[in-house]
N, C-alpha and C. Protein backbone atom coordinates (compact mmCIF):
# COMPACT_ATOMS: atom_id res chain seq x y z
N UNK A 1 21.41 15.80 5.45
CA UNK A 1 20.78 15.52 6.71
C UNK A 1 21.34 14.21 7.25
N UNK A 2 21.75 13.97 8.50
CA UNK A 2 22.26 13.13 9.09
C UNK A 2 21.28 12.88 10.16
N UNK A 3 21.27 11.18 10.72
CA UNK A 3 20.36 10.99 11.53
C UNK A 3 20.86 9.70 12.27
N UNK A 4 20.65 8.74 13.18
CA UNK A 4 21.46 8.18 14.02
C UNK A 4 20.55 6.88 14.23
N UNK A 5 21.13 6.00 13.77
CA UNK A 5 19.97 4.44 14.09
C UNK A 5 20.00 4.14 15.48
N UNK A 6 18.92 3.68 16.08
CA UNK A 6 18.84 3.50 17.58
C UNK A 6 19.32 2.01 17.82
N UNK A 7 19.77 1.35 18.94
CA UNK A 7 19.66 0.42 19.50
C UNK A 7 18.41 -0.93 18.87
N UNK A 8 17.61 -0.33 18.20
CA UNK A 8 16.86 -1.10 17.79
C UNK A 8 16.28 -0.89 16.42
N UNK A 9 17.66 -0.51 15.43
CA UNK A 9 17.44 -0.26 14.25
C UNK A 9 16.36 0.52 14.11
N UNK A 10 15.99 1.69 14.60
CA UNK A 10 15.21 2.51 14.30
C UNK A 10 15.65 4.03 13.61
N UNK A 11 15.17 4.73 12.87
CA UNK A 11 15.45 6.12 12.60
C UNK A 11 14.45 6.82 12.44
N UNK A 12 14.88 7.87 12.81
CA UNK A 12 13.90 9.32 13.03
C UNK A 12 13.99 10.17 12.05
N UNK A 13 13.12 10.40 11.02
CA UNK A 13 13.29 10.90 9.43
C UNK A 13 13.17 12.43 9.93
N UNK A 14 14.09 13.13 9.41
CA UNK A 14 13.52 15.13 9.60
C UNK A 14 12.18 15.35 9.01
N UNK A 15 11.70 16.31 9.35
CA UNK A 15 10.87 16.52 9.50
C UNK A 15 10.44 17.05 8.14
N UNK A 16 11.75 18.15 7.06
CA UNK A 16 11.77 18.74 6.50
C UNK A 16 11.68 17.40 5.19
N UNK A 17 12.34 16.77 5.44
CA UNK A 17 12.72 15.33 4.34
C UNK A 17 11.44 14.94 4.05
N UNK A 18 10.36 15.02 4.80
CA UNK A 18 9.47 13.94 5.42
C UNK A 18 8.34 15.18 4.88
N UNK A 19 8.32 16.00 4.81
CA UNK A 19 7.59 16.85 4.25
C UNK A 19 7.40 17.00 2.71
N UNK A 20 9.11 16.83 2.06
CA UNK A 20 9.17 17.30 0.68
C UNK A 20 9.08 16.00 -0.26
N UNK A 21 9.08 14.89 0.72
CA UNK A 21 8.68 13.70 0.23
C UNK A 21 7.13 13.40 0.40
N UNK A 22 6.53 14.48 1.03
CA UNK A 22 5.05 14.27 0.77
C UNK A 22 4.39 12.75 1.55
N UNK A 23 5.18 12.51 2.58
CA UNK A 23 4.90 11.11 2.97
C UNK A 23 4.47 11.41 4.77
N UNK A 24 3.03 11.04 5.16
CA UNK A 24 2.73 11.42 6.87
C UNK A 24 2.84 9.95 7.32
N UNK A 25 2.39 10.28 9.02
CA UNK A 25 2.07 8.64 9.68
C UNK A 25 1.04 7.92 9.04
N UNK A 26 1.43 6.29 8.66
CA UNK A 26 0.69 5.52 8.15
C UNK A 26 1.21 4.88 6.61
N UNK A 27 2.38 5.67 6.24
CA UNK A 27 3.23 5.47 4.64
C UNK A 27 4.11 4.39 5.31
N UNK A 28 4.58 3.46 4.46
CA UNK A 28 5.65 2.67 4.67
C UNK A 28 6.61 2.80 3.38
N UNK A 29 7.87 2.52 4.41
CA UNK A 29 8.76 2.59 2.93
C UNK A 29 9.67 0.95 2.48
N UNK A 30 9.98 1.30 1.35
CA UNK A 30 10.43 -0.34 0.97
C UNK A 30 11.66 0.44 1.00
N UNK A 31 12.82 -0.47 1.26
CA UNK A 31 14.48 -0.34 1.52
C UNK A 31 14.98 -1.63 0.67
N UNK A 32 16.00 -1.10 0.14
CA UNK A 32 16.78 -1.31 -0.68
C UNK A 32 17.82 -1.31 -0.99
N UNK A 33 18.78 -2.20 -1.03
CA UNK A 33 20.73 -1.66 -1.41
C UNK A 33 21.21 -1.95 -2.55
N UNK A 34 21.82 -0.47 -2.93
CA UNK A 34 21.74 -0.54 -4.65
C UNK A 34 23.20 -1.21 -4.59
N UNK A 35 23.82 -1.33 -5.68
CA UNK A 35 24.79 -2.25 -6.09
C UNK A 35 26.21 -1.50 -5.59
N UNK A 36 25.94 -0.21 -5.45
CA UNK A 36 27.41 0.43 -4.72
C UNK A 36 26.87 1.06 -3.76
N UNK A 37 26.31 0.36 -2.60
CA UNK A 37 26.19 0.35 -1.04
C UNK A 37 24.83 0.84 -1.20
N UNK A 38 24.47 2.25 -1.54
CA UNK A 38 23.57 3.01 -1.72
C UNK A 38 22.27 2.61 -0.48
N UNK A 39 22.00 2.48 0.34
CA UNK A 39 20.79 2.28 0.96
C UNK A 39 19.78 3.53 0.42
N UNK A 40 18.44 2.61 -0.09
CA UNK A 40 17.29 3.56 -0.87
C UNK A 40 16.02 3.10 -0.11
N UNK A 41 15.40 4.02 0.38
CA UNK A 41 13.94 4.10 1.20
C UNK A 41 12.97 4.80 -0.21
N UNK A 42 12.43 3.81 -0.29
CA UNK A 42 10.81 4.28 -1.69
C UNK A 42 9.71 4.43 -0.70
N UNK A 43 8.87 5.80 -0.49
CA UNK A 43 7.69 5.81 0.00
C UNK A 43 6.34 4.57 -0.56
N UNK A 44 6.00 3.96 0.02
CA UNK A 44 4.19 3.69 -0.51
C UNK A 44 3.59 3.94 0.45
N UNK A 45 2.51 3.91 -0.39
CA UNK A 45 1.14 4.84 0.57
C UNK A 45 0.31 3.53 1.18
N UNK A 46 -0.24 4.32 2.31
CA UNK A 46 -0.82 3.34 3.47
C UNK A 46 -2.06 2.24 2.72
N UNK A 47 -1.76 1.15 3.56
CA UNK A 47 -2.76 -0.17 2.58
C UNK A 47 -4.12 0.50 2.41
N UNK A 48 -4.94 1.22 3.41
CA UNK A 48 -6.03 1.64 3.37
C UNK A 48 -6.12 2.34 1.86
N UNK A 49 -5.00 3.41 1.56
CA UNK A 49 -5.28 4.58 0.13
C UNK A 49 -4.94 2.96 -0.84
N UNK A 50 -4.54 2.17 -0.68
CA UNK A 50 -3.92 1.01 -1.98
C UNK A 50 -5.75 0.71 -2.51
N UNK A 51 -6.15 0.33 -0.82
CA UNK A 51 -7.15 -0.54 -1.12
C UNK A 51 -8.59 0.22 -1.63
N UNK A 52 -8.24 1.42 -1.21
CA UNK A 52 -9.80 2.01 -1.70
C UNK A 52 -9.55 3.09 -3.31
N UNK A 53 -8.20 2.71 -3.63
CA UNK A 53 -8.23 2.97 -5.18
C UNK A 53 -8.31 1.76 -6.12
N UNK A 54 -8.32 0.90 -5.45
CA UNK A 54 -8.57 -0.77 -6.08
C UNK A 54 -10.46 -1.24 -6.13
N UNK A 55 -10.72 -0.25 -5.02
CA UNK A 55 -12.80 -0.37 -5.05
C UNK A 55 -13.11 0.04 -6.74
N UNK A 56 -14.10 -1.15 -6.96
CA UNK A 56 -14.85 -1.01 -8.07
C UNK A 56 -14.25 -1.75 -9.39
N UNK A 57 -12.93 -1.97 -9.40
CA UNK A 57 -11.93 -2.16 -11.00
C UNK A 57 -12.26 -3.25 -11.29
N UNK A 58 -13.21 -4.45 -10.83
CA UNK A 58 -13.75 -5.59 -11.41
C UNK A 58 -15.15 -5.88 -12.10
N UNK A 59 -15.91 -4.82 -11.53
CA UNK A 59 -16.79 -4.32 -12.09
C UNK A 59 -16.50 -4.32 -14.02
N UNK A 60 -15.55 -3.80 -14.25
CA UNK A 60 -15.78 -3.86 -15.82
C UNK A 60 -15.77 -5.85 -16.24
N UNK A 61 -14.99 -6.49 -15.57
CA UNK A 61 -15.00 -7.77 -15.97
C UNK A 61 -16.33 -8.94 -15.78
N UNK A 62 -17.19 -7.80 -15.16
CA UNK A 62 -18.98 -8.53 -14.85
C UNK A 62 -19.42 -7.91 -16.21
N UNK A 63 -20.49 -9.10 -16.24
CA UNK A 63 -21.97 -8.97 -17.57
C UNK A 63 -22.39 -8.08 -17.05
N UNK A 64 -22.68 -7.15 -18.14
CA UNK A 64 -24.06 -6.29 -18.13
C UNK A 64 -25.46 -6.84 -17.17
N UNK A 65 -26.04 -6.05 -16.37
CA UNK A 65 -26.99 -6.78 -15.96
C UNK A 65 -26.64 -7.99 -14.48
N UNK A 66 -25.78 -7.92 -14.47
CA UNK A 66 -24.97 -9.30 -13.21
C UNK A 66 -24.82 -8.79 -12.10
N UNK A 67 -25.37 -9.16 -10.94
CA UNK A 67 -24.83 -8.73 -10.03
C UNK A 67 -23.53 -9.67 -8.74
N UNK A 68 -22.49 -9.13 -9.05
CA UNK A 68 -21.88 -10.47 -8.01
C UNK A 68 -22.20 -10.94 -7.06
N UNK A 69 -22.89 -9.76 -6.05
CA UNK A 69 -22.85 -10.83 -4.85
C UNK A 69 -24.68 -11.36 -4.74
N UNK A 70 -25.20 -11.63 -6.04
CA UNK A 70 -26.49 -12.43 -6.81
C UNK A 70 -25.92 -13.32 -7.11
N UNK A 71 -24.75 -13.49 -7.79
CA UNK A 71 -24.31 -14.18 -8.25
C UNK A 71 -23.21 -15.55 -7.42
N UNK A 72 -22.84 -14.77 -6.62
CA UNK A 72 -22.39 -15.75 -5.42
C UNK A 72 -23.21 -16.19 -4.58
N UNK A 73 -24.03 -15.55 -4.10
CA UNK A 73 -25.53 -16.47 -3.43
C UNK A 73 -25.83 -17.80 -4.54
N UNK A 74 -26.21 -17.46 -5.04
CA UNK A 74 -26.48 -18.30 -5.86
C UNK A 74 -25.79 -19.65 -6.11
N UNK A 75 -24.23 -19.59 -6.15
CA UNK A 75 -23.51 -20.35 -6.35
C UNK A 75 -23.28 -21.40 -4.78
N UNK A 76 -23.09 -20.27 -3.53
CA UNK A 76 -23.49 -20.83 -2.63
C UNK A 76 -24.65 -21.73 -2.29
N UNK A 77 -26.16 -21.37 -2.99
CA UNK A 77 -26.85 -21.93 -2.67
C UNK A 77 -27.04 -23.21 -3.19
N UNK A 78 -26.27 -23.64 -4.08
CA UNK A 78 -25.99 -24.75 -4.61
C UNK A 78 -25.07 -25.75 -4.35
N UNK A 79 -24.02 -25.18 -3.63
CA UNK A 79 -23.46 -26.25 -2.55
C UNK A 79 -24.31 -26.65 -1.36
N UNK A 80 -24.98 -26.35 -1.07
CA UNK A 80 -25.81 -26.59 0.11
C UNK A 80 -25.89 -28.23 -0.29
């Protein structure tokens, strides 16, 4: 597949590419040049899917019984 950079470094991915890579509007890709020219586009997924598979994973590093944001009041209320 061949495709044509615009005037403003832009490109227009096929449609078919863009399908079998499993990637819609809202993915960004990281670019890259491998050591013999190679230009490489890596899909990641949109900050929103990053951030709501990151909800909850600190939870194991709280006490039993703790609640954080009890626990930050609290701390706040002591700078007062």
């Amino acid at each position: 597949m061949t495709t044509t950079i615009t005037m403003k470094n832009q490109v227009t991915l096929p449609a078919a590419l863009v399908a079998q890579a499993g990637i819609a509007a809202g993915f960004r890709l990281h670019w890259s040049l491998a050591k013999n020219g190679e230009l490489r586009a890596r899909p990641l997924p949109p900050l929103e899917q990053v951030v709501k598979s990151l909800r909850g994973r600190g939870k194991k590093f709280l006490p039993k019984g703790r609640s954080a944001i009890a626990d930050l009041i609290e701390e706040r209320s002591k700078e007062v």
